[in-house]
C-alpha atoms as a PDB file:
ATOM      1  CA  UNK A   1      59.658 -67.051  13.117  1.00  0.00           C
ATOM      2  CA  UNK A   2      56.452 -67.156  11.046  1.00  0.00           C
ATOM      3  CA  UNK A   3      53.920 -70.357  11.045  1.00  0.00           C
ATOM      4  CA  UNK A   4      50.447 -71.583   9.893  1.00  0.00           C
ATOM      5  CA  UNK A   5      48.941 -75.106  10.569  1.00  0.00           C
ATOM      6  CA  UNK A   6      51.196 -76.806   8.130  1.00  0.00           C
ATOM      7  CA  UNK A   7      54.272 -75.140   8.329  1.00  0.00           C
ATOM      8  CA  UNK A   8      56.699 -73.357  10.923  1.00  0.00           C
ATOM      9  CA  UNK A   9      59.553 -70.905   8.583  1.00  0.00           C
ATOM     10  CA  UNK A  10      62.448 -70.195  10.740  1.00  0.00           C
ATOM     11  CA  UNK A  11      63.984 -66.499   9.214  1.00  0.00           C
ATOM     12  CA  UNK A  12      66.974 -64.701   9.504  1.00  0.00           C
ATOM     13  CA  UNK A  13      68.885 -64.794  12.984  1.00  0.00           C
ATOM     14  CA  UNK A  14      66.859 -67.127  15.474  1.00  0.00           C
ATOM     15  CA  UNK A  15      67.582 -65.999  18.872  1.00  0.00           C
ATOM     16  CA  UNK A  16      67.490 -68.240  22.228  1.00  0.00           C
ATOM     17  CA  UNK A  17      63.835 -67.112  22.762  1.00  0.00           C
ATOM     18  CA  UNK A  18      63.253 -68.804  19.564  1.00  0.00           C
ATOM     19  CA  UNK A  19      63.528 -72.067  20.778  1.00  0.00           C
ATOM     20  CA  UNK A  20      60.782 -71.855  23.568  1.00  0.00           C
ATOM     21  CA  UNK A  21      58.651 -70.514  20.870  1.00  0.00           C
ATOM     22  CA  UNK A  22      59.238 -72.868  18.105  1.00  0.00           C
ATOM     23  CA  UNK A  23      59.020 -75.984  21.216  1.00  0.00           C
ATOM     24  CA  UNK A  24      55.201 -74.538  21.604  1.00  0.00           C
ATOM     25  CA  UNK A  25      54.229 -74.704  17.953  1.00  0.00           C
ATOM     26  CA  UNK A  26      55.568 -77.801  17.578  1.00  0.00           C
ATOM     27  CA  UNK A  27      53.417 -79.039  20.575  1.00  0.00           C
ATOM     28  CA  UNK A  28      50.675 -77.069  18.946  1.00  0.00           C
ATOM     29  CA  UNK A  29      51.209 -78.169  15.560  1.00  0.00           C
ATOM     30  CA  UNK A  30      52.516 -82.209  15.915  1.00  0.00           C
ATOM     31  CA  UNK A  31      51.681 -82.345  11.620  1.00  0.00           C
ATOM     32  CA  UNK A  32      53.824 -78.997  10.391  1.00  0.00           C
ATOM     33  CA  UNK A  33      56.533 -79.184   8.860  1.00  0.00           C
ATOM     34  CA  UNK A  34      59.618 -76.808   9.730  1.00  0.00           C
ATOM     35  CA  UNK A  35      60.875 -74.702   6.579  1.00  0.00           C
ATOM     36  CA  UNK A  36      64.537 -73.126   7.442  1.00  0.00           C
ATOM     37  CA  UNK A  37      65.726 -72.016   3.721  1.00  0.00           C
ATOM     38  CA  UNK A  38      65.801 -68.567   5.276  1.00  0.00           C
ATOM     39  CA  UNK A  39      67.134 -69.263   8.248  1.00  0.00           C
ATOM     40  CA  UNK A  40      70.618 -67.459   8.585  1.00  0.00           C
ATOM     41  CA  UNK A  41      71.641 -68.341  12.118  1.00  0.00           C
ATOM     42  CA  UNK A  42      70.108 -70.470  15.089  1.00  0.00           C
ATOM     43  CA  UNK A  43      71.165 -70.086  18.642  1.00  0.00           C
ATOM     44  CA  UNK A  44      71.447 -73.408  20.746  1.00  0.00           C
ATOM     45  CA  UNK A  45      68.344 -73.387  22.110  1.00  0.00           C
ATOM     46  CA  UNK A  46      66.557 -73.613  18.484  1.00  0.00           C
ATOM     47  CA  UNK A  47      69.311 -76.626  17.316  1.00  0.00           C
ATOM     48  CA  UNK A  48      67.853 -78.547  20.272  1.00  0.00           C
ATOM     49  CA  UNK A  49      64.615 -78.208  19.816  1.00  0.00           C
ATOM     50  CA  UNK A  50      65.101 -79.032  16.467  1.00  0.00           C
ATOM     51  CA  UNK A  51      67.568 -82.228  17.017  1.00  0.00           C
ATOM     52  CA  UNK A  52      64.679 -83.537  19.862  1.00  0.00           C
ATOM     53  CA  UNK A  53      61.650 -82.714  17.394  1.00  0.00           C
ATOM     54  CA  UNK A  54      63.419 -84.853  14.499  1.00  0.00           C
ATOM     55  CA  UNK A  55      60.697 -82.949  12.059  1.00  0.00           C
ATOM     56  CA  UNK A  56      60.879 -83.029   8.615  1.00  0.00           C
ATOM     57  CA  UNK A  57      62.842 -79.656   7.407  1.00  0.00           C
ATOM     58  CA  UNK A  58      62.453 -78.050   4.279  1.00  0.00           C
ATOM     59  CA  UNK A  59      66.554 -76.942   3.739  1.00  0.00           C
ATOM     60  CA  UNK A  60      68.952 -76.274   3.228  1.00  0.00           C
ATOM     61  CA  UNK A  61      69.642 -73.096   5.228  1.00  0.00           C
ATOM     62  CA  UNK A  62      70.571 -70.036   4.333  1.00  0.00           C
ATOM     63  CA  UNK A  63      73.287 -69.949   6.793  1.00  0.00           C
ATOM     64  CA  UNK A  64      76.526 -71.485   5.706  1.00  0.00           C
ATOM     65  CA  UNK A  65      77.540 -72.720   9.117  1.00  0.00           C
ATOM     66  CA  UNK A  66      74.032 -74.089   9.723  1.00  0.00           C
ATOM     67  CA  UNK A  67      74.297 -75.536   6.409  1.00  0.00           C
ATOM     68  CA  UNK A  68      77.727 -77.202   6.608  1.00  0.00           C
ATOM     69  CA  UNK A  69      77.629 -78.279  10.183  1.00  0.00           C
ATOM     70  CA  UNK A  70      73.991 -78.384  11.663  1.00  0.00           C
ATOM     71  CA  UNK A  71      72.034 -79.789   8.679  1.00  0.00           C
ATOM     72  CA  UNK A  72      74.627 -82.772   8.685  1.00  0.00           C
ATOM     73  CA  UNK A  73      74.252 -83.314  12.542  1.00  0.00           C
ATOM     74  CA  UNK A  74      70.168 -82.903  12.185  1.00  0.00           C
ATOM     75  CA  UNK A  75      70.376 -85.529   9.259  1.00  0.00           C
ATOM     76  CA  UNK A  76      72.184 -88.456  11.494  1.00  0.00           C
ATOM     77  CA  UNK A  77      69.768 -87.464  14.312  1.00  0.00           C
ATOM     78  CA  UNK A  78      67.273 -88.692  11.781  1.00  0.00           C
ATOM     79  CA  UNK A  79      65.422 -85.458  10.609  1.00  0.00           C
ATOM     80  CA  UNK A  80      65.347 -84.977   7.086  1.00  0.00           C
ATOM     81  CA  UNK A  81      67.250 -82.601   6.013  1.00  0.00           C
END
């Protein structure tokens, strides 16, 4: 996971200790945006955080199951996918 004041990139395989991580830069950055076109796979924890955050995301994914089944589920949650 990479990030900067504006945006927080989400890469390859995001483990569970992702999502404590990307919870604190979202705290720390309430503006950024979260970018997850090379994001690959996402444990639980980081679909969460994401799905509570409802944060614009730059997508799709590069995972296809994120892309088929979590973008959808992040879109009704109201993030924009």
């Amino acid at each position: 996971m990479l990030h900067d004041a504006k945006t927080i990139r989400l890469i390859g395989a995001c483990p569970a200790d992702d999502g404590e991580a990307l919870l604190q830069h979202l705290l720390a950055n309430p503006a950024a945006e979260i970018d997850w076109r090379g994001c690959e796979s996402a444990h639980a924890a980081v679909i969460q955080v994401l799905l509570v955050s409802k944060r614009p995301l730059r997508g799709p994914p590069a995972g296809q199951f994120l892309h088929r089944f979590i973008g959808p589920a992040l879109a009704r949650n109201g993030s924009q996918v």
